[in-house]
PDB file of N, CA and C in Angstrom:
ATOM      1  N   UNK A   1      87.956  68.068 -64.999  1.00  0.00           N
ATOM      2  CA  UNK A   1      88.691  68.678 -63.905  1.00  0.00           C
ATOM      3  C   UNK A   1      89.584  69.785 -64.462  1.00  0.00           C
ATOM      4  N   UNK A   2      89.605  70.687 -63.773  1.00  0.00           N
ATOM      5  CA  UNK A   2      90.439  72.155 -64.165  1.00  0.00           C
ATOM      6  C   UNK A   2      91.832  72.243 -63.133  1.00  0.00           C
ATOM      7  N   UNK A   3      92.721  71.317 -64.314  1.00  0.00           N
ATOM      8  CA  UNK A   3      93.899  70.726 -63.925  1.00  0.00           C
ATOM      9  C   UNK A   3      95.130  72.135 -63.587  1.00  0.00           C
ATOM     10  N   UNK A   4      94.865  73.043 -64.304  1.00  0.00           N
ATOM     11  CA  UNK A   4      95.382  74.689 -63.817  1.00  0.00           C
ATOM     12  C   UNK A   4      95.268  75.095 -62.670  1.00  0.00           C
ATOM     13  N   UNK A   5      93.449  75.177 -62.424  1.00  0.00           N
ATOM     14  CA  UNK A   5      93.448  75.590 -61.274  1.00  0.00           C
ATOM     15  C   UNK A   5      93.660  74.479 -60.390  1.00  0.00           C
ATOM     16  N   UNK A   6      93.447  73.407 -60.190  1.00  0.00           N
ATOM     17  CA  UNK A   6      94.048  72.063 -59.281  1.00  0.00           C
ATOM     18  C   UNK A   6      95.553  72.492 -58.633  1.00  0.00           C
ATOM     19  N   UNK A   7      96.464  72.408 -59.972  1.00  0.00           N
ATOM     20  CA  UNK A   7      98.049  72.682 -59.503  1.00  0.00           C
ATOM     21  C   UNK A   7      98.205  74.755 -59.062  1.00  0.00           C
ATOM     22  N   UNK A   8      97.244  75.300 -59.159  1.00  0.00           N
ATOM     23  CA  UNK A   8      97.796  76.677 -59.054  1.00  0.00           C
ATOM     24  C   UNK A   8      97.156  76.650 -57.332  1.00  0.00           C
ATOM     25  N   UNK A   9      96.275  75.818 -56.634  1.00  0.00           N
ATOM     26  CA  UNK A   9      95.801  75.923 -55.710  1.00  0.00           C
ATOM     27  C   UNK A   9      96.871  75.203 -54.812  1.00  0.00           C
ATOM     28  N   UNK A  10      97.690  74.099 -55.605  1.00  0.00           N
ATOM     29  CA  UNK A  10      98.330  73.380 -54.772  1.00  0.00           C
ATOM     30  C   UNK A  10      99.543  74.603 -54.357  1.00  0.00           C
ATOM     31  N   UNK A  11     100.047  75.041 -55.220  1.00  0.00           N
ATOM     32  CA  UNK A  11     101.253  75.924 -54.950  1.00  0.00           C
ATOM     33  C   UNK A  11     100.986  77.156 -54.254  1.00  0.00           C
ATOM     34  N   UNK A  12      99.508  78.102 -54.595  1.00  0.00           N
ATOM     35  CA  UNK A  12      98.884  78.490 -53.578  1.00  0.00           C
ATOM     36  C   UNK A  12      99.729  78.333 -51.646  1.00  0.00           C
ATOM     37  N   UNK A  13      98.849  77.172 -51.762  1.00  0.00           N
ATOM     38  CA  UNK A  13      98.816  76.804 -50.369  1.00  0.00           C
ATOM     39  C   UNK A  13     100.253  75.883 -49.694  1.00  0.00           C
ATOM     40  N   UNK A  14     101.018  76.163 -51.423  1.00  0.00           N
ATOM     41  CA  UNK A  14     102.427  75.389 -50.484  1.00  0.00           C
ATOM     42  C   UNK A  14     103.212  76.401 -49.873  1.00  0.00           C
ATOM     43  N   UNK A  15     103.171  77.593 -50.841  1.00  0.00           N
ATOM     44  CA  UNK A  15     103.703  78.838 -50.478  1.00  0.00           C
ATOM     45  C   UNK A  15     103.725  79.193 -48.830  1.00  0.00           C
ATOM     46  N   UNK A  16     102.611  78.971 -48.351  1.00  0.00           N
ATOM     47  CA  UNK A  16     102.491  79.310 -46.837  1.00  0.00           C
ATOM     48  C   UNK A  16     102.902  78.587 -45.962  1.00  0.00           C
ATOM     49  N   UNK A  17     103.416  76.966 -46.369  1.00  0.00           N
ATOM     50  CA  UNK A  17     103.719  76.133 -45.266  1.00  0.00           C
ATOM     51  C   UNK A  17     105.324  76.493 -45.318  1.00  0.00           C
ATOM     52  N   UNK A  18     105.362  75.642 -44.160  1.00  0.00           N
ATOM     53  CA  UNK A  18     107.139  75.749 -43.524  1.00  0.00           C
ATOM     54  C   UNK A  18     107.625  74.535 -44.422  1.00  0.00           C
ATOM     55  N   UNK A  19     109.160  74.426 -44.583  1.00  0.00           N
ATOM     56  CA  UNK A  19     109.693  73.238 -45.226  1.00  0.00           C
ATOM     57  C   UNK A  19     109.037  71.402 -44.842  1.00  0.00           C
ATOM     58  N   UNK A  20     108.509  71.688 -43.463  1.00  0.00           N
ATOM     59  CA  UNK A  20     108.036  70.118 -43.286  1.00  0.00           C
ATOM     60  C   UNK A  20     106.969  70.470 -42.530  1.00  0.00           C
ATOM     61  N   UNK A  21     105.951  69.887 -42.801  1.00  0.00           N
ATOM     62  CA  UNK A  21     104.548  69.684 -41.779  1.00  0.00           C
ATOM     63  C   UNK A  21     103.902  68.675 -41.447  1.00  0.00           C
ATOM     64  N   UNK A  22     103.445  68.966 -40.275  1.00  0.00           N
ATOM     65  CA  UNK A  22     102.757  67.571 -39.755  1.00  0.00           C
ATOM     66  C   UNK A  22     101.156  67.643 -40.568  1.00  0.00           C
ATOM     67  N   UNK A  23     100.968  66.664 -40.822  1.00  0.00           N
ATOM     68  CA  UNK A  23      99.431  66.557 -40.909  1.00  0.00           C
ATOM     69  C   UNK A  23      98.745  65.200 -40.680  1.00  0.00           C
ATOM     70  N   UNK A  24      97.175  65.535 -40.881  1.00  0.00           N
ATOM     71  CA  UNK A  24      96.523  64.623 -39.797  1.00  0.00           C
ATOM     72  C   UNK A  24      95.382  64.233 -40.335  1.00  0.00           C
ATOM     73  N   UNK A  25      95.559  62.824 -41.297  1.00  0.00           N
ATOM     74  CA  UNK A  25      94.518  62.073 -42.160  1.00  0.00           C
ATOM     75  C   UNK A  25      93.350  61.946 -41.499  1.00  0.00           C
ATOM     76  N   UNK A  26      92.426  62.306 -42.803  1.00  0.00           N
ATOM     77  CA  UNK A  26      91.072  62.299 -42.910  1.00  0.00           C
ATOM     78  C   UNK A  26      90.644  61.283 -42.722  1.00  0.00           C
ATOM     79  N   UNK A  27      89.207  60.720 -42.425  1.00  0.00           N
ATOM     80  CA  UNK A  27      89.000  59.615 -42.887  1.00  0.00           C
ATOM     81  C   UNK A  27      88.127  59.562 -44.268  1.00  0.00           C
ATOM     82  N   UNK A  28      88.216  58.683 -45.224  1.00  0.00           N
ATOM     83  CA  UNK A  28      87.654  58.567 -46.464  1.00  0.00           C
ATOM     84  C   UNK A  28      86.886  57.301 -46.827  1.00  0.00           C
ATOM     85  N   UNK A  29      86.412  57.103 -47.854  1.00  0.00           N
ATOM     86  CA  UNK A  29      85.598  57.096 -48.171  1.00  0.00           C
ATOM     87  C   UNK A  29      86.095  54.991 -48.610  1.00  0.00           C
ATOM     88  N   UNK A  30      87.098  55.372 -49.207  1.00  0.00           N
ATOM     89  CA  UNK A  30      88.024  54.049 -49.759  1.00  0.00           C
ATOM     90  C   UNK A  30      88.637  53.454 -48.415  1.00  0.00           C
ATOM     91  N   UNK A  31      88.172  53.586 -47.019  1.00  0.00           N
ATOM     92  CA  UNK A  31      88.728  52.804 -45.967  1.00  0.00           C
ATOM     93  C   UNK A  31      89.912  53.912 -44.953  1.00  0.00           C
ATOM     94  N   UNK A  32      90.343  55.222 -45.447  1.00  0.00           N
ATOM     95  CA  UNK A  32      91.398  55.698 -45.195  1.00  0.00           C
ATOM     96  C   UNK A  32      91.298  56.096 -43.535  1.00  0.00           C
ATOM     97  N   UNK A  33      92.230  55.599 -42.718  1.00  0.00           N
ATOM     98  CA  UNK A  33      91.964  55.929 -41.330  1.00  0.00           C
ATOM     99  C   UNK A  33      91.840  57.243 -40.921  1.00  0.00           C
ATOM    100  N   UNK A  34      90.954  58.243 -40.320  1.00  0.00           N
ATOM    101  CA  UNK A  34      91.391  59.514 -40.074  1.00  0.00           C
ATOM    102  C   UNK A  34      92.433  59.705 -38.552  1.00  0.00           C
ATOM    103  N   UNK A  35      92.941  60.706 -38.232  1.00  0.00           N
ATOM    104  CA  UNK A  35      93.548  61.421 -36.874  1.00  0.00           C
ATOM    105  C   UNK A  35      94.886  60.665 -36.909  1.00  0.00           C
ATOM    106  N   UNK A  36      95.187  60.119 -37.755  1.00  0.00           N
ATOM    107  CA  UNK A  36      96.774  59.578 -37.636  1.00  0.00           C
ATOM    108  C   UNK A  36      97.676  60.482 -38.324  1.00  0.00           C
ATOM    109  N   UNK A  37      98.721  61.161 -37.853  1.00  0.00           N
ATOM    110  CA  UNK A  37      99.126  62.004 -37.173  1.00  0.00           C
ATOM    111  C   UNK A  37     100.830  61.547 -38.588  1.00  0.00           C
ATOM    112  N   UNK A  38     101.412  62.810 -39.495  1.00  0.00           N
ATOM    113  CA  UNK A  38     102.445  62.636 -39.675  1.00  0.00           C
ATOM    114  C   UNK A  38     103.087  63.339 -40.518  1.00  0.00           C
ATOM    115  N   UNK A  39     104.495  63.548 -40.312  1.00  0.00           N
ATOM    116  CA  UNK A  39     105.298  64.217 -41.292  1.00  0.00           C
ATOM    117  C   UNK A  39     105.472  64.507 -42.718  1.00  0.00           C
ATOM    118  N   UNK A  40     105.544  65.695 -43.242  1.00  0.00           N
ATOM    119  CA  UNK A  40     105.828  65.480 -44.837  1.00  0.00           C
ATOM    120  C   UNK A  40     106.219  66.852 -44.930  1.00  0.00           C
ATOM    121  N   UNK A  41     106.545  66.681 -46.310  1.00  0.00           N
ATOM    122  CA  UNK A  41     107.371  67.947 -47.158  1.00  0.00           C
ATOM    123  C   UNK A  41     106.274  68.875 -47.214  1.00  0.00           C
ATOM    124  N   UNK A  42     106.443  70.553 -47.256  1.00  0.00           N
ATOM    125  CA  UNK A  42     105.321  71.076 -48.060  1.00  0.00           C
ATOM    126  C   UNK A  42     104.392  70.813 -49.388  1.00  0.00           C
ATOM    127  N   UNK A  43     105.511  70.400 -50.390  1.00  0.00           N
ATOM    128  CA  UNK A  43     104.552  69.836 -51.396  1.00  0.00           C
ATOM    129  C   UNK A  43     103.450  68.514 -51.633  1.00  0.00           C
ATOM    130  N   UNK A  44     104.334  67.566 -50.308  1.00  0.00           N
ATOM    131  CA  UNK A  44     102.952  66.492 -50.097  1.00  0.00           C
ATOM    132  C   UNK A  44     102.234  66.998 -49.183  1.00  0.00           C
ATOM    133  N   UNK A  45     102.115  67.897 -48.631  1.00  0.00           N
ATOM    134  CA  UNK A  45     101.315  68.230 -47.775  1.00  0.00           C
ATOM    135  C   UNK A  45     100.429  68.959 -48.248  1.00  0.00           C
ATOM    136  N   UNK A  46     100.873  69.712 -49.015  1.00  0.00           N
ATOM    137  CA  UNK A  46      99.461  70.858 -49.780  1.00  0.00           C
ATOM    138  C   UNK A  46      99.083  69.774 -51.134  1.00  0.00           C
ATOM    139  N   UNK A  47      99.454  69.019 -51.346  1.00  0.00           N
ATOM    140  CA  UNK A  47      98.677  68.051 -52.364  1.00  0.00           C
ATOM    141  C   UNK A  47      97.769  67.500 -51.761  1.00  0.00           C
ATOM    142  N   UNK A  48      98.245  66.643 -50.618  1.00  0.00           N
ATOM    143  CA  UNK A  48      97.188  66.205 -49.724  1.00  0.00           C
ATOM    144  C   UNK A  48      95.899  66.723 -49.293  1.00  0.00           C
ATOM    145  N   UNK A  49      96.327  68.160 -48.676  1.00  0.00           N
ATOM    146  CA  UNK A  49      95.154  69.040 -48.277  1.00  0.00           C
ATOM    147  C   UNK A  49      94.244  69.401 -49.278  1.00  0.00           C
ATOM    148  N   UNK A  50      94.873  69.466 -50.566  1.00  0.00           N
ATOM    149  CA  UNK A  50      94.124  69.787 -51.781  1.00  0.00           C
ATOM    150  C   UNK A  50      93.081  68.859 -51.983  1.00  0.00           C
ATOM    151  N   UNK A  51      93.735  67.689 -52.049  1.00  0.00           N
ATOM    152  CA  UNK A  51      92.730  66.023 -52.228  1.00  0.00           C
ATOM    153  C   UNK A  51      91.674  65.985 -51.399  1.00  0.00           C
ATOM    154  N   UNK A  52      92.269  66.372 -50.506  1.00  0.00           N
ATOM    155  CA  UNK A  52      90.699  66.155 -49.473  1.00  0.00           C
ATOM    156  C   UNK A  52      91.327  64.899 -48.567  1.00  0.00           C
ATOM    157  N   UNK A  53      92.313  64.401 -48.452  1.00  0.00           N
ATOM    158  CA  UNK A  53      92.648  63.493 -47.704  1.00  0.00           C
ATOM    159  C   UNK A  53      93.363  63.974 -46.023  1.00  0.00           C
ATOM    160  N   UNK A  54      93.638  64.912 -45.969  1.00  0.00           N
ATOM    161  CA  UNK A  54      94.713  65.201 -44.673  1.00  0.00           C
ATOM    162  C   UNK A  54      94.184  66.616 -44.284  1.00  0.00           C
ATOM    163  N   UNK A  55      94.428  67.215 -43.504  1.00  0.00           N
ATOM    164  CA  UNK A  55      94.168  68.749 -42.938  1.00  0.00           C
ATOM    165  C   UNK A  55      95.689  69.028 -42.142  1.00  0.00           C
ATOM    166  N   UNK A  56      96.161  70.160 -42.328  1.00  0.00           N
ATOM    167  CA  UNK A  56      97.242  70.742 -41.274  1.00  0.00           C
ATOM    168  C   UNK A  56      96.948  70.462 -39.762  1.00  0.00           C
ATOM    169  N   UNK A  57      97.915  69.915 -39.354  1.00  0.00           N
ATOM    170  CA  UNK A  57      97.433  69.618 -37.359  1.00  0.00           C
ATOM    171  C   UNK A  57      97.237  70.846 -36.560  1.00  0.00           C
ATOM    172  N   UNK A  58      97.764  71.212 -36.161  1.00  0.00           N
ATOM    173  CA  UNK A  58      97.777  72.057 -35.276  1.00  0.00           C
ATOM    174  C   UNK A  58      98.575  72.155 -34.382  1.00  0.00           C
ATOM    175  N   UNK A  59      99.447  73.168 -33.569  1.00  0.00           N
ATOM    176  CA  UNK A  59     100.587  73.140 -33.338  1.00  0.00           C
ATOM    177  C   UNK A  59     100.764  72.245 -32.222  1.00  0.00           C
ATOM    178  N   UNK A  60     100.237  71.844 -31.062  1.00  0.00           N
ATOM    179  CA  UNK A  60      99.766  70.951 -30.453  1.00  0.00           C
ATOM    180  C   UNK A  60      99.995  69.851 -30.801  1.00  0.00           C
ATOM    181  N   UNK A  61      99.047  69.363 -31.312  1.00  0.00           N
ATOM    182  CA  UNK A  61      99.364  67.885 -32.062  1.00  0.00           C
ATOM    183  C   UNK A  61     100.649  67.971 -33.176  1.00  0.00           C
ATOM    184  N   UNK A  62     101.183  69.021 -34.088  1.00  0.00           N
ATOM    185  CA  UNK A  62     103.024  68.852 -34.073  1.00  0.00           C
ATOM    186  C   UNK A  62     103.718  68.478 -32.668  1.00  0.00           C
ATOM    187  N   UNK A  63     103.009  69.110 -31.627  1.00  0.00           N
ATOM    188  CA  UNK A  63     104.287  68.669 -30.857  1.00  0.00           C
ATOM    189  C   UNK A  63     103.817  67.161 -30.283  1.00  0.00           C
ATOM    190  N   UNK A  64     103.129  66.838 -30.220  1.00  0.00           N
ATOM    191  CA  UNK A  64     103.005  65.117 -29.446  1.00  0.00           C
ATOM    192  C   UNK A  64     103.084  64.682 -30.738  1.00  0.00           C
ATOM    193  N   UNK A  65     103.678  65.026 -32.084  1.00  0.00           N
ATOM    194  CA  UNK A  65     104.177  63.684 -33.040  1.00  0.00           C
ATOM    195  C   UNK A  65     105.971  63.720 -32.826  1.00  0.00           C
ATOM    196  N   UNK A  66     106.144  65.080 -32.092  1.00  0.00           N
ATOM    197  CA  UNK A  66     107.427  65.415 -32.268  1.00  0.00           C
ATOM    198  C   UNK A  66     108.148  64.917 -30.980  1.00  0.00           C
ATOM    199  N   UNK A  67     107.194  64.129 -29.686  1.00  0.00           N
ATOM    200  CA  UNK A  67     107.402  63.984 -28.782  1.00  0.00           C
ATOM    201  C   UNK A  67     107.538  62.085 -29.201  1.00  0.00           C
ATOM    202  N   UNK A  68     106.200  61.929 -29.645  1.00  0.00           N
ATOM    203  CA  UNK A  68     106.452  60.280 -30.017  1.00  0.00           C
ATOM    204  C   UNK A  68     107.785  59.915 -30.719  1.00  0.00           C
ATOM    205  N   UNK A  69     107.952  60.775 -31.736  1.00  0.00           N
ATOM    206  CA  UNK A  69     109.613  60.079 -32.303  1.00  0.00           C
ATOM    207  C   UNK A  69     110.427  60.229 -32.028  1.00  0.00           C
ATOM    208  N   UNK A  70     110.863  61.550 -31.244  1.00  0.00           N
ATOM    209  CA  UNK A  70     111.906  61.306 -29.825  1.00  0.00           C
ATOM    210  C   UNK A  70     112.003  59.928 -28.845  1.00  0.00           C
ATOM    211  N   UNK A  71     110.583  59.821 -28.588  1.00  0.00           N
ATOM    212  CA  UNK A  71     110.886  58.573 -27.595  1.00  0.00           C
ATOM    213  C   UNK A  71     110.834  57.433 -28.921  1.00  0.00           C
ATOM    214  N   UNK A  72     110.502  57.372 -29.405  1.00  0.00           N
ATOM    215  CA  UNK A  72     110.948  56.109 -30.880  1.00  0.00           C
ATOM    216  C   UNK A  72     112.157  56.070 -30.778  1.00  0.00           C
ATOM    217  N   UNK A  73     113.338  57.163 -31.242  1.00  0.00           N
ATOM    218  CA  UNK A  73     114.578  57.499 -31.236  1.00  0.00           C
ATOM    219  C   UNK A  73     115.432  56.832 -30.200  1.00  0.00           C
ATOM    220  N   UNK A  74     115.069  57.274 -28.955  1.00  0.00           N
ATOM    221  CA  UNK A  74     115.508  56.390 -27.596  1.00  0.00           C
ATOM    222  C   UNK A  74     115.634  55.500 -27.794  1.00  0.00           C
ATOM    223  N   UNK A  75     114.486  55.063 -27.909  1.00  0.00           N
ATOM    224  CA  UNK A  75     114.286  53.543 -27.643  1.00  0.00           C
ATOM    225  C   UNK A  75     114.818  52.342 -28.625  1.00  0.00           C
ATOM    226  N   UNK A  76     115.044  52.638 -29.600  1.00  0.00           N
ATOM    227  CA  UNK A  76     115.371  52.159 -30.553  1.00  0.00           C
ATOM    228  C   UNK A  76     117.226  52.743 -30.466  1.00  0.00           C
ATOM    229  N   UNK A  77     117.971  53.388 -29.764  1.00  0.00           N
ATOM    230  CA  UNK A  77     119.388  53.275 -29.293  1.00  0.00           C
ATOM    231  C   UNK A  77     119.583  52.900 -28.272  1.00  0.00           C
ATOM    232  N   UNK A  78     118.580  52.508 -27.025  1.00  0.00           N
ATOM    233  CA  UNK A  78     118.604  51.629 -26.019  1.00  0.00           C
ATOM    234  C   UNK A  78     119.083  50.509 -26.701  1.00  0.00           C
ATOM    235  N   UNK A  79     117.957  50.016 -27.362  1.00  0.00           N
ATOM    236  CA  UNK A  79     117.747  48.622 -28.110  1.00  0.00           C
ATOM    237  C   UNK A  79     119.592  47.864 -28.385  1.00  0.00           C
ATOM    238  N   UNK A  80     119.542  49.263 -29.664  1.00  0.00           N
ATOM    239  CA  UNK A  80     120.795  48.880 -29.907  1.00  0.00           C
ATOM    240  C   UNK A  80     121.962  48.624 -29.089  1.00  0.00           C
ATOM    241  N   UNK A  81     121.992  49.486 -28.259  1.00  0.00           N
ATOM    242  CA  UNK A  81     123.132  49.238 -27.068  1.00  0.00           C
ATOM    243  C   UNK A  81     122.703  48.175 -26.322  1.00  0.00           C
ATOM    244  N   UNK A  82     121.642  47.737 -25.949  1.00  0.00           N
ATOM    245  CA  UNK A  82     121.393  46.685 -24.941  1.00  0.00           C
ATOM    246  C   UNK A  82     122.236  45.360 -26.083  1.00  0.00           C
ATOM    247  N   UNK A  83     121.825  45.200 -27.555  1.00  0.00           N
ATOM    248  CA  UNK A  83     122.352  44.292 -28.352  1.00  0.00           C
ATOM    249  C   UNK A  83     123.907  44.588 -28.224  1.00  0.00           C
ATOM    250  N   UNK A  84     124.903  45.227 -28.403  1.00  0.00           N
ATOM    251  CA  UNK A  84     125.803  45.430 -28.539  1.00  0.00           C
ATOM    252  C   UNK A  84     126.417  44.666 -26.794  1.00  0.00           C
ATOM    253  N   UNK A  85     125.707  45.198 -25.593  1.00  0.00           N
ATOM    254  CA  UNK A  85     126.610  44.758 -24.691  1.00  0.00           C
ATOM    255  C   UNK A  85     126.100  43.542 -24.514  1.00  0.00           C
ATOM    256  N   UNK A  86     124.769  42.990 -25.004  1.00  0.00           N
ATOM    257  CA  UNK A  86     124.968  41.659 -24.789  1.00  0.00           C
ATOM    258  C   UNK A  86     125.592  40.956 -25.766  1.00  0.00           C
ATOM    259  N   UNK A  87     126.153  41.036 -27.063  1.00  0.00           N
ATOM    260  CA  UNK A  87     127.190  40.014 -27.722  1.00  0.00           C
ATOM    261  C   UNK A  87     128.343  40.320 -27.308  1.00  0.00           C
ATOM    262  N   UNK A  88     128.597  40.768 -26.278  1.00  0.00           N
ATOM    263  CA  UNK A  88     130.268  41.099 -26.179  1.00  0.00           C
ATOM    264  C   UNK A  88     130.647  40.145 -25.261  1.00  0.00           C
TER     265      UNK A  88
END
């Protein structure tokens, strides 16, 4: 393996991403689920894409991951407040 060009491709292609990107697993070969949908840094993200494991989403699918953890967010300070006024 041409471990130069490996890491010069990764930085390549980190160069162009934004500080965080969504991306959206492949499926592979070792069991890996594809279309599941998720956050990361540029540098795991262009490692990833490099591997062959993940592809960049598309702006679209950024926004319905960006919509699911909003309502995660909610719901999970509902939660908490519902706990809080019921031990009082």
């Amino acid at each position: 393996m041409d471990l130069k060009g490996y890491y010069r491709k990764i930085r390549k292609l980190q160069e162009t991403l934004d500080e965080f990107v969504v991306v959206k697993s492949l499926s592979t070969e070792s069991g890996g689920r594809g279309g599941v949908l998720s956050e990361a840094t540029c540098a795991t993200a262009a490692r990833m894409v490099t591997d062959g494991v993940a592809e960049i989403a598309s702006a679209e699918e950024a926004k319905s991951i960006d919509l699911a953890q909003r309502r995660r967010g909610r719901s999970r300070k509902n939660a908490a407040s519902r706990r809080r006024f019921n031990s009082a």
